[in-house]
C-alpha atoms as a PDB file:
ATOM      1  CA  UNK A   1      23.070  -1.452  18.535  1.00  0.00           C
ATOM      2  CA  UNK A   2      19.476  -0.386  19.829  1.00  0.00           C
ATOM      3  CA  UNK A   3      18.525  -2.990  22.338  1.00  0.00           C
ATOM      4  CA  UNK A   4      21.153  -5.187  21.443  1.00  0.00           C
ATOM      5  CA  UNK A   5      20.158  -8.080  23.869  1.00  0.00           C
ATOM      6  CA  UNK A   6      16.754  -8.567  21.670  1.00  0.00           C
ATOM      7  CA  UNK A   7      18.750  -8.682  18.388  1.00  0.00           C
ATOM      8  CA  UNK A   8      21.339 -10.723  19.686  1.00  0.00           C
ATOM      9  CA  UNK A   9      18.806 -13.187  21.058  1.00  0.00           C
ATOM     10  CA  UNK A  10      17.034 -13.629  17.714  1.00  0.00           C
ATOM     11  CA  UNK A  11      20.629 -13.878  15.810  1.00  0.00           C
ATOM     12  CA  UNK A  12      21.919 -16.631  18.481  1.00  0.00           C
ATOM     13  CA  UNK A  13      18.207 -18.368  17.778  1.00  0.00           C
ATOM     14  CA  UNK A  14      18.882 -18.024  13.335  1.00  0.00           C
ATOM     15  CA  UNK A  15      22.176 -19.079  13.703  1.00  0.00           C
ATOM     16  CA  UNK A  16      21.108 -22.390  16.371  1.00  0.00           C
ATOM     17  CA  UNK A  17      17.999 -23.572  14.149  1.00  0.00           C
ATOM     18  CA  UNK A  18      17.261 -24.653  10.665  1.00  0.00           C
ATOM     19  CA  UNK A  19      14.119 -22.415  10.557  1.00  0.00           C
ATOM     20  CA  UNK A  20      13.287 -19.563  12.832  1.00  0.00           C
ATOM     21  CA  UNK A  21       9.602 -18.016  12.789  1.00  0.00           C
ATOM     22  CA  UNK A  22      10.251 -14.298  14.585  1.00  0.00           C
ATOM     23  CA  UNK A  23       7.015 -13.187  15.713  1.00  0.00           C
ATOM     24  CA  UNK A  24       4.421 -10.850  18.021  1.00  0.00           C
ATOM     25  CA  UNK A  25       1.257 -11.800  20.012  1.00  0.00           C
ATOM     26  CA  UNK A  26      -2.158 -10.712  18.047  1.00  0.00           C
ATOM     27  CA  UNK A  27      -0.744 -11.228  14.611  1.00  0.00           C
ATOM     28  CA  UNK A  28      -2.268 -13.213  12.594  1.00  0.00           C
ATOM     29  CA  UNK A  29       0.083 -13.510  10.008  1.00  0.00           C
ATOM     30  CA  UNK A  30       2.384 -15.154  12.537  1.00  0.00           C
ATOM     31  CA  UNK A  31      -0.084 -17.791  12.760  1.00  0.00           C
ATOM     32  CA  UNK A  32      -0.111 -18.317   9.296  1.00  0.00           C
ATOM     33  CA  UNK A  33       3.660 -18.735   8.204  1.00  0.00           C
ATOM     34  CA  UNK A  34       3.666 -21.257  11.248  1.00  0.00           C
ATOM     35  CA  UNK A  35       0.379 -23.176  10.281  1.00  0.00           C
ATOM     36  CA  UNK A  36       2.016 -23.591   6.482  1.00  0.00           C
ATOM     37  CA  UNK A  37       5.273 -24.815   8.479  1.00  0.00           C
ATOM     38  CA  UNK A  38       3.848 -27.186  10.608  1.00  0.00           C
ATOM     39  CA  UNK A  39       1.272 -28.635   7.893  1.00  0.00           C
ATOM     40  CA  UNK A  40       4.421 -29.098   5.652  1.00  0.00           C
ATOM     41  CA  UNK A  41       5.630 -30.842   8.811  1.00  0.00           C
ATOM     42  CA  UNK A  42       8.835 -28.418   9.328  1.00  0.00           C
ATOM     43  CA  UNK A  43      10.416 -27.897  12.720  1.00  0.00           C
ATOM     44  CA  UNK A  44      10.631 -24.415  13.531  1.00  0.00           C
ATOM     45  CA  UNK A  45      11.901 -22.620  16.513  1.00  0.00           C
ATOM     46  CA  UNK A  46       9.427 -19.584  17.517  1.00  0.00           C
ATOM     47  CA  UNK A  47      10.294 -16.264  19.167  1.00  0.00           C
ATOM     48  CA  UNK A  48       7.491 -14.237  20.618  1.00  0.00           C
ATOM     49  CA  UNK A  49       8.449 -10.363  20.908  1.00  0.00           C
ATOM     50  CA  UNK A  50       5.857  -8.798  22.333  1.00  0.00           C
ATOM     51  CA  UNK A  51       2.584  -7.500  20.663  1.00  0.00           C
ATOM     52  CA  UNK A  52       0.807  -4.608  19.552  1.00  0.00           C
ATOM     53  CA  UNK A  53       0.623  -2.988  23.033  1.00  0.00           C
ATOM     54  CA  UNK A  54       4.181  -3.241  24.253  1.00  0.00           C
ATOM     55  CA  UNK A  55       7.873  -4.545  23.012  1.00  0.00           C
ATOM     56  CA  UNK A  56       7.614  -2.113  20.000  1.00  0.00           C
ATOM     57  CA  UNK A  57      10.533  -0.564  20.829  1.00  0.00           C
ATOM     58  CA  UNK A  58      12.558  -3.958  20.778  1.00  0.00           C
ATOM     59  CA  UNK A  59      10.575  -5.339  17.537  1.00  0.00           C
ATOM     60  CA  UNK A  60      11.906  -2.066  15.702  1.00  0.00           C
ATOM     61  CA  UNK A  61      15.161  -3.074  16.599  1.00  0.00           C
ATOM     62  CA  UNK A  62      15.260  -6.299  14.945  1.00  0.00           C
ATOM     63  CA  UNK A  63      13.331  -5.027  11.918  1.00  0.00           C
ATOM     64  CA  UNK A  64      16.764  -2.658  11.630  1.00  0.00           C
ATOM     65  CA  UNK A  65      18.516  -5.373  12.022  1.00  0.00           C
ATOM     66  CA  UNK A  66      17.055  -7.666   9.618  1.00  0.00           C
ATOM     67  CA  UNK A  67      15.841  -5.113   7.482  1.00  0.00           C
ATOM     68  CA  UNK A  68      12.522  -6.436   7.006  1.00  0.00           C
ATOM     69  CA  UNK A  69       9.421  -4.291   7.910  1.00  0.00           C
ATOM     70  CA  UNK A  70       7.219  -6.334   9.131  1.00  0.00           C
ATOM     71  CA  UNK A  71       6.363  -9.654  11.144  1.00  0.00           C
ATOM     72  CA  UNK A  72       6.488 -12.411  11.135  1.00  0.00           C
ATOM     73  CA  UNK A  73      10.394 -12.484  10.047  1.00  0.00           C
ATOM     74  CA  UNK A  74      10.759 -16.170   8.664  1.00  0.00           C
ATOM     75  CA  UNK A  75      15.239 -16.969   8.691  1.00  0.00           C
ATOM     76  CA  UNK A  76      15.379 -20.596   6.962  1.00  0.00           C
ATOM     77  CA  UNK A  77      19.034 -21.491   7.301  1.00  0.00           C
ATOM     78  CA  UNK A  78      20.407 -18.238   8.403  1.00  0.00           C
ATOM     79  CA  UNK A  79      18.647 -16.355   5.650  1.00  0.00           C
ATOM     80  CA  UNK A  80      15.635 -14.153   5.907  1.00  0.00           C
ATOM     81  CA  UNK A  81      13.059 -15.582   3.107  1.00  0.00           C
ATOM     82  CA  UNK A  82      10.322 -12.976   3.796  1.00  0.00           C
ATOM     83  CA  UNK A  83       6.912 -12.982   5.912  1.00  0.00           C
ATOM     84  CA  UNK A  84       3.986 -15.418   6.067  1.00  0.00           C
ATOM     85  CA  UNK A  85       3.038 -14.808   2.280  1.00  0.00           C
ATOM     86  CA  UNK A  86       6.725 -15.879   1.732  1.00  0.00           C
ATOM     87  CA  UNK A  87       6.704 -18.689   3.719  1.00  0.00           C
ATOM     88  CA  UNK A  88       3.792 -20.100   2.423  1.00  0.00           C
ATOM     89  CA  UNK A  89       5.123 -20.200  -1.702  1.00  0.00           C
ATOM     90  CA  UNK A  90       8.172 -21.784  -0.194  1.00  0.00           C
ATOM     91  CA  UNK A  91       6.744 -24.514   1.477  1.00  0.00           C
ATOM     92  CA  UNK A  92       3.748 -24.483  -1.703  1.00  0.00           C
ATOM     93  CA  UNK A  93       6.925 -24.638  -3.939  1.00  0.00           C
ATOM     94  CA  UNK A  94       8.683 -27.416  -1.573  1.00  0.00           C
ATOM     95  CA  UNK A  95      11.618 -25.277  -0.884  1.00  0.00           C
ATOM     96  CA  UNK A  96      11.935 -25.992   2.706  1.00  0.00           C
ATOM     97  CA  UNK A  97      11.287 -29.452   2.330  1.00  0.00           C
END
């Protein structure tokens, strides 16, 4: 697996915590599926991978591995529910309540 310590890392991190927000520096979308979290008052456990200057290489790798194409990656109970638009109906919905 391409840079299999990264993607191994984020899978130990979905499979230890209820909700994982996977994310990169100088996104602001990362900002907002963790704002809606902790508004709705959900622990989350955050995981920085770079940002739009460097770690590219290793944020590919877990968008293979995920297959989602984009961050932030948002795993609620092992699952991958989507980005921050995603995370926000879900907690608007009081899914991950």
């Amino acid at each position: 697996v391409y840079h299999r310590a990264v993607v191994n890392e984020v899978a130990a991190l979905v499979a230890g915590h209820r909700v994982v927000v996977v994310g990169m520096a100088w996104n602001p979308n990362c900002g907002r599926a963790r704002r809606a979290l902790d508004t709705a008052g959900i622990e989350h456990q955050y995981h920085e991978i770079g940002s739009y200057v460097s770690k590219w290489k290793e944020r590919l790798a877990v968008k293979l591995w995920s297959g989602w194409p984009t961050y932030p990656q948002v795993f609620v109970d092992g699952v991958l529910i989507g980005g921050a638009d995603q995370t926000e109906a879900a907690v608007r919905e009081g899914r991950l309540s």
